[in-house]
N, C-alpha and C. Protein backbone atom coordinates (compact mmCIF):
# COMPACT_ATOMS: atom_id res chain seq x y z
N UNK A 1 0.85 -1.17 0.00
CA UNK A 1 0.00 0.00 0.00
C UNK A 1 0.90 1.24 0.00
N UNK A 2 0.73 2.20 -0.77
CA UNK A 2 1.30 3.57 -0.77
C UNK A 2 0.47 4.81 -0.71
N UNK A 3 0.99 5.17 0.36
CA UNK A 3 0.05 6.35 0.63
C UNK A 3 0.86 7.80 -0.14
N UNK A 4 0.71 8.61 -0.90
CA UNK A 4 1.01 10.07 -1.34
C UNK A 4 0.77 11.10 -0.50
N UNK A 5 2.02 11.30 0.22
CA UNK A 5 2.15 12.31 1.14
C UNK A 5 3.93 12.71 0.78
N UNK A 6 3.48 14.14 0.78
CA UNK A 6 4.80 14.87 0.68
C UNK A 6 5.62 15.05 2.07
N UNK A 7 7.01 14.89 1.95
CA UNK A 7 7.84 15.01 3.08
C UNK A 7 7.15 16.22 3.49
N UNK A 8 7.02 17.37 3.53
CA UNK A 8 6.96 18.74 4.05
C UNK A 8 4.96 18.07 4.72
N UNK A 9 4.36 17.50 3.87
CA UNK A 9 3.18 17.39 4.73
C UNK A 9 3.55 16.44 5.97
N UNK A 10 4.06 15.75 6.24
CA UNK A 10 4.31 14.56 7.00
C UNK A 10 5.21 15.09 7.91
N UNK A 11 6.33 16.29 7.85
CA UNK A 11 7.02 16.80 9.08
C UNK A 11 5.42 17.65 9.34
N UNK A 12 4.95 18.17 8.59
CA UNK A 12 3.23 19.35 9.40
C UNK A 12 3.09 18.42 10.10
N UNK A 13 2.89 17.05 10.03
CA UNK A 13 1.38 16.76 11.14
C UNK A 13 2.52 16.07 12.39
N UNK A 14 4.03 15.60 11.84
CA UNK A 14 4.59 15.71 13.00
C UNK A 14 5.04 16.09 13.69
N UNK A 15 5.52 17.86 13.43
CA UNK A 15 5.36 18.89 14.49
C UNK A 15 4.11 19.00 15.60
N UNK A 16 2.68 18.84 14.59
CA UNK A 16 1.71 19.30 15.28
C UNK A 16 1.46 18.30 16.20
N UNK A 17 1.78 16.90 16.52
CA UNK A 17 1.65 15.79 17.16
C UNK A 17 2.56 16.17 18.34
N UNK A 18 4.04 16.36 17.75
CA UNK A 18 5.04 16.39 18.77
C UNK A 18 4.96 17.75 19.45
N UNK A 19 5.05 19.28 18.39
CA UNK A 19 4.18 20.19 19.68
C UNK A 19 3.27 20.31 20.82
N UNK A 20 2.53 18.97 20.74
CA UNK A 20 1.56 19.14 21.75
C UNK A 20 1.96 17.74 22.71
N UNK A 21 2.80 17.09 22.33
CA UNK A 21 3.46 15.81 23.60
C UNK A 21 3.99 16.32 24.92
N UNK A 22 4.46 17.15 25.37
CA UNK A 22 5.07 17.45 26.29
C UNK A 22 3.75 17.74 27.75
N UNK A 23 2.90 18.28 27.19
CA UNK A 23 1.60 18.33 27.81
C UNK A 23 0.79 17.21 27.81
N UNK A 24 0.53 15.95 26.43
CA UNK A 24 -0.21 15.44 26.32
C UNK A 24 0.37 13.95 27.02
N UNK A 25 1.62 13.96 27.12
CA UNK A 25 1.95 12.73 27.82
C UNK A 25 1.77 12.32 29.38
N UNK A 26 1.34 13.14 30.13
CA UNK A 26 0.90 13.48 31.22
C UNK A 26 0.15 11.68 31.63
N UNK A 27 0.64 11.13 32.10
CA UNK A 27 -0.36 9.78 32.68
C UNK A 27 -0.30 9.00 31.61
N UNK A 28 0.87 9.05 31.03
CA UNK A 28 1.63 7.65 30.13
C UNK A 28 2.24 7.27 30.73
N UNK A 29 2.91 6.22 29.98
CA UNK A 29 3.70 5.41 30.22
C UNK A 29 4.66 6.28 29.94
N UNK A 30 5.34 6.95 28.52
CA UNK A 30 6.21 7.54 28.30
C UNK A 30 5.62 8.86 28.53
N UNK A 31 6.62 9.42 28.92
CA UNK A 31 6.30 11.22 29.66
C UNK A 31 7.14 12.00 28.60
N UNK A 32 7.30 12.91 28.49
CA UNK A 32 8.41 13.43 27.16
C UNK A 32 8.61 14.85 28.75
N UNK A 33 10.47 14.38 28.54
CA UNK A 33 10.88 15.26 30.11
C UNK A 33 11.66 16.61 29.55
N UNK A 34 12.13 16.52 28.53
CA UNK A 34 12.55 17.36 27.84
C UNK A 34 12.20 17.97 26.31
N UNK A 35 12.33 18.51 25.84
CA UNK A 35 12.32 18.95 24.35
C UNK A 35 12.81 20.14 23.65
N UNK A 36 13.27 20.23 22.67
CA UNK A 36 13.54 21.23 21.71
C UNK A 36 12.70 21.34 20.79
N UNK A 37 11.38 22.15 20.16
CA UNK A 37 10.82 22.53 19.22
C UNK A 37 11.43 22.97 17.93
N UNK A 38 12.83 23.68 18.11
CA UNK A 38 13.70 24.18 16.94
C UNK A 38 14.32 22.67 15.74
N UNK A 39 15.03 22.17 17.08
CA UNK A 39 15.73 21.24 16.44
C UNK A 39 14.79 19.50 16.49
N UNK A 40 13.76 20.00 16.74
CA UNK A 40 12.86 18.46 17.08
C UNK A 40 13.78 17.41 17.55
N UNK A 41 14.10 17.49 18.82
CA UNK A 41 14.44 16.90 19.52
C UNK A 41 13.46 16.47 21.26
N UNK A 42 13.17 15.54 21.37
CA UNK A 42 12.52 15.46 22.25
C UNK A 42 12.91 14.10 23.45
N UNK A 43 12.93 14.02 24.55
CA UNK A 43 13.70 12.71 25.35
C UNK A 43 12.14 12.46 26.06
N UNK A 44 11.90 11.36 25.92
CA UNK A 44 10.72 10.26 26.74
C UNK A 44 11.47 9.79 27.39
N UNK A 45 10.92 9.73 29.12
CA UNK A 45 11.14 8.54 30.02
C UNK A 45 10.08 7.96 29.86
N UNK A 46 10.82 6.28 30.15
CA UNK A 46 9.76 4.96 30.07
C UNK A 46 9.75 4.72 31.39
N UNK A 47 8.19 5.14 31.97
CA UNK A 47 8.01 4.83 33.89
C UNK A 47 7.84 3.14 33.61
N UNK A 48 7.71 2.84 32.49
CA UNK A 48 7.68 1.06 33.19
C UNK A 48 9.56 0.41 33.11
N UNK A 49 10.19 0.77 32.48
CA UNK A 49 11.48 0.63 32.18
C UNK A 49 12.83 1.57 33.03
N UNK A 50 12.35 2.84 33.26
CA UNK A 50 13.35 3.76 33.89
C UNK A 50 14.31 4.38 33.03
N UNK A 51 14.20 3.87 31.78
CA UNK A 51 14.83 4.48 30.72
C UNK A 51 14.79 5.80 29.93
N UNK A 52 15.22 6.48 29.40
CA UNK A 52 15.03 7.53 28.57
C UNK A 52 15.30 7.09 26.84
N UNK A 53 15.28 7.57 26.23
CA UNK A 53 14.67 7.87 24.79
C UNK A 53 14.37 8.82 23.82
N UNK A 54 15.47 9.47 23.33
CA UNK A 54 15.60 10.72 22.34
C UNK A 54 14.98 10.46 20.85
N UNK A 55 13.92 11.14 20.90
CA UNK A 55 13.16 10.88 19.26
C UNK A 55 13.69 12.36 18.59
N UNK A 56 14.64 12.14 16.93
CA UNK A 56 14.45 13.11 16.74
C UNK A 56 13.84 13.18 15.08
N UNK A 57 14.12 13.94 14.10
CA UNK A 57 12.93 14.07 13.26
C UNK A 57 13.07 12.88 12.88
N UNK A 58 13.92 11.94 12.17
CA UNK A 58 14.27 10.65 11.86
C UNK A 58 13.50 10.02 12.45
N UNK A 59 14.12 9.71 13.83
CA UNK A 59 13.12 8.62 14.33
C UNK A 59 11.49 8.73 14.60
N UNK A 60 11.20 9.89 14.24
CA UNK A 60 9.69 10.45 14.28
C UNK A 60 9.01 9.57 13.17
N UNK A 61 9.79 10.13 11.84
CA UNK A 61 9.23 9.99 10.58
C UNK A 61 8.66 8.10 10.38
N UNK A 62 10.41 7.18 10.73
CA UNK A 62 9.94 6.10 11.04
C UNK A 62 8.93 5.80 11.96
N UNK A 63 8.46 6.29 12.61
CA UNK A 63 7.47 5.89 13.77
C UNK A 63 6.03 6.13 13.55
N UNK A 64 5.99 7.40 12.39
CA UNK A 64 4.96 7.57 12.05
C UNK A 64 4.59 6.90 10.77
N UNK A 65 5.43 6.44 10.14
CA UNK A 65 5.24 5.03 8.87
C UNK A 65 4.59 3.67 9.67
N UNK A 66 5.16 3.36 10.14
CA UNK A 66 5.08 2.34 11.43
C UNK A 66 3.68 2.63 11.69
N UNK A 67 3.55 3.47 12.43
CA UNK A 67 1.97 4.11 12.86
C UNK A 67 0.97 3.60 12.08
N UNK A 68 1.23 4.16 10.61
CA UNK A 68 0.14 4.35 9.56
C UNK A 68 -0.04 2.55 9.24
N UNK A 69 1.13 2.16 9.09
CA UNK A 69 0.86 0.59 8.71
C UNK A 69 0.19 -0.08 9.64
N UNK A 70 0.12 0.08 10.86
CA UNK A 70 -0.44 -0.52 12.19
C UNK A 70 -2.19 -0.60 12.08
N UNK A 71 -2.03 1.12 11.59
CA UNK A 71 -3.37 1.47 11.86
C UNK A 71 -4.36 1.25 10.39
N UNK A 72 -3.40 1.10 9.41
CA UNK A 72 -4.51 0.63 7.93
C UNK A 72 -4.58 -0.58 7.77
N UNK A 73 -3.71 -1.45 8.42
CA UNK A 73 -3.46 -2.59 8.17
C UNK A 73 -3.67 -4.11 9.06
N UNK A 74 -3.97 -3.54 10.12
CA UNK A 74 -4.31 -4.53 11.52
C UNK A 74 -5.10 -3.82 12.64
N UNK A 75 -6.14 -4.28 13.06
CA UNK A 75 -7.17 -4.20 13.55
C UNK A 75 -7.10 -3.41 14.90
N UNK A 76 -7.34 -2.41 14.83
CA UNK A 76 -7.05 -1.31 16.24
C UNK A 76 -8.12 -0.59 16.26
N UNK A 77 -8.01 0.43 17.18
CA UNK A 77 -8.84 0.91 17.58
C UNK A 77 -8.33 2.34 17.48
N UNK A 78 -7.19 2.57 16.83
CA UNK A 78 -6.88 4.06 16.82
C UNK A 78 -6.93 4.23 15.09
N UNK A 79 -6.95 5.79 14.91
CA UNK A 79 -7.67 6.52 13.85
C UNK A 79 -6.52 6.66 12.57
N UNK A 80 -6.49 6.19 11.60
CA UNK A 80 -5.34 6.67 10.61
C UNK A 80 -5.62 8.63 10.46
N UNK A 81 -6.32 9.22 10.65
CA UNK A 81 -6.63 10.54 10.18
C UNK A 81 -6.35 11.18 11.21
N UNK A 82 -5.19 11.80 11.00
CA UNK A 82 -4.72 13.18 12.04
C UNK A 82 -5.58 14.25 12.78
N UNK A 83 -6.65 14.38 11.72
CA UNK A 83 -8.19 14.99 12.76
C UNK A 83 -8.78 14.77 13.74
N UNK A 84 -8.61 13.24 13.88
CA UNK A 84 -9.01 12.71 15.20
C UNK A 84 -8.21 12.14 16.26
N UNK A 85 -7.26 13.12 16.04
CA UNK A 85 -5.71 12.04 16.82
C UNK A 85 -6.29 12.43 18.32
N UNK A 86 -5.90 11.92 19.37
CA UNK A 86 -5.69 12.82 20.64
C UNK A 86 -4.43 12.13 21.16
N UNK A 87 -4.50 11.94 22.63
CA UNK A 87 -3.23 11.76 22.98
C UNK A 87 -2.56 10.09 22.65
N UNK A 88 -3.83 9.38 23.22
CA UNK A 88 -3.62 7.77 22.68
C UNK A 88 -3.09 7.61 21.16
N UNK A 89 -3.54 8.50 20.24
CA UNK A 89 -2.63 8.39 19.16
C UNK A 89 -0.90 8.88 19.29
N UNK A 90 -0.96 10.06 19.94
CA UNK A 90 0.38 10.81 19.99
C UNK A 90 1.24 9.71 20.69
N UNK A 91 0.60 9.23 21.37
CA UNK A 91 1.46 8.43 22.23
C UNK A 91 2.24 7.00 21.69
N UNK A 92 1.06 6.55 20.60
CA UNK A 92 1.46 5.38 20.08
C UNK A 92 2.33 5.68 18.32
N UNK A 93 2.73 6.96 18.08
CA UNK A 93 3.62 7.05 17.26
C UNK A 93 4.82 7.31 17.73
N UNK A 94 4.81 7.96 19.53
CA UNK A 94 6.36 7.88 19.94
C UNK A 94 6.41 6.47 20.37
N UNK A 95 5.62 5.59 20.58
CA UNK A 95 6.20 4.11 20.77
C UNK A 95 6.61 3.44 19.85
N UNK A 96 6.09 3.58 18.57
CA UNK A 96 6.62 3.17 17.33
C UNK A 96 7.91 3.51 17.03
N UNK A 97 7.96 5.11 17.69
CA UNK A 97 9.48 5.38 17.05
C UNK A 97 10.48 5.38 17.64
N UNK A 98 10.10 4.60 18.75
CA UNK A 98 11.26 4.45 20.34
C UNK A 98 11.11 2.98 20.09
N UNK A 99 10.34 1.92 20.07
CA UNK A 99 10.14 0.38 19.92
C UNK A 99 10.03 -0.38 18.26
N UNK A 100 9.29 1.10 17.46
CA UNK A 100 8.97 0.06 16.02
C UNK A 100 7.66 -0.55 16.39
N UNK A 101 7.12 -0.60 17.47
CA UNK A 101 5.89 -1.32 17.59
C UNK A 101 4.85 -0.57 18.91
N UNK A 102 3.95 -0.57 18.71
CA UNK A 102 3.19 -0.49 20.03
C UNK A 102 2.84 -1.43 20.81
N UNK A 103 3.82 -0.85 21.95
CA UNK A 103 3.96 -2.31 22.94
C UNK A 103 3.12 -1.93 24.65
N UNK A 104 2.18 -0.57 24.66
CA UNK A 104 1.92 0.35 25.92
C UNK A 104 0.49 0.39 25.17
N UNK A 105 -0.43 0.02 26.01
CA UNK A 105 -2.01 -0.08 25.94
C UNK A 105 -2.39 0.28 24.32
């Protein structure tokens, strides 16, 4: 399956995802403890692991491929359309791009 999306649309909706993580991770699993908006850089601690985890646009982009295949392709309950994202989505494209998989509710 190939979806037609331009690089420049696909960093939009992952700014607008990752702009709003730092607030929206609040009562995850992964918390995002730090960030840079300039250089999209952002560090998740994992409260089930104790670990940390630097996503930066790279590992975003993979995570949000990952994402999209998860979600067109095997049976979930979260939304392929960025309109209806909320945090349970935000959350499960930084697990994709810290794990490759969603492995946290």
């Amino acid at each position: 399956m190939d979806i037609d999306i331009t690089q420049e649309q696909e960093d939009k909706i992952l700014r607008d995802v990752f702009d709003n993580f730092p607030e929206a991770s609040k009562g995850m699993s992964l918390q995002c403890t730090r960030w840079n908006y300039k250089e999209f850089k952002f560090t998740f601690h994992d409260l089930e692991t104790d670990k940390s985890h630097l996503i930066d646009l790279q590992n975003a982009r993979k995570g949000f491929e990952t994402y999209l295949k998860i979600v067109l392709l095997e049976e979930t309950a979260l939304d392929a359309n960025p309109k209806n994202w909320d945090a349970d989505n935000h959350d499960a494209i930084v697990q994709c791009a810290i794990f490759g998989k969603i492995i946290y509710g």
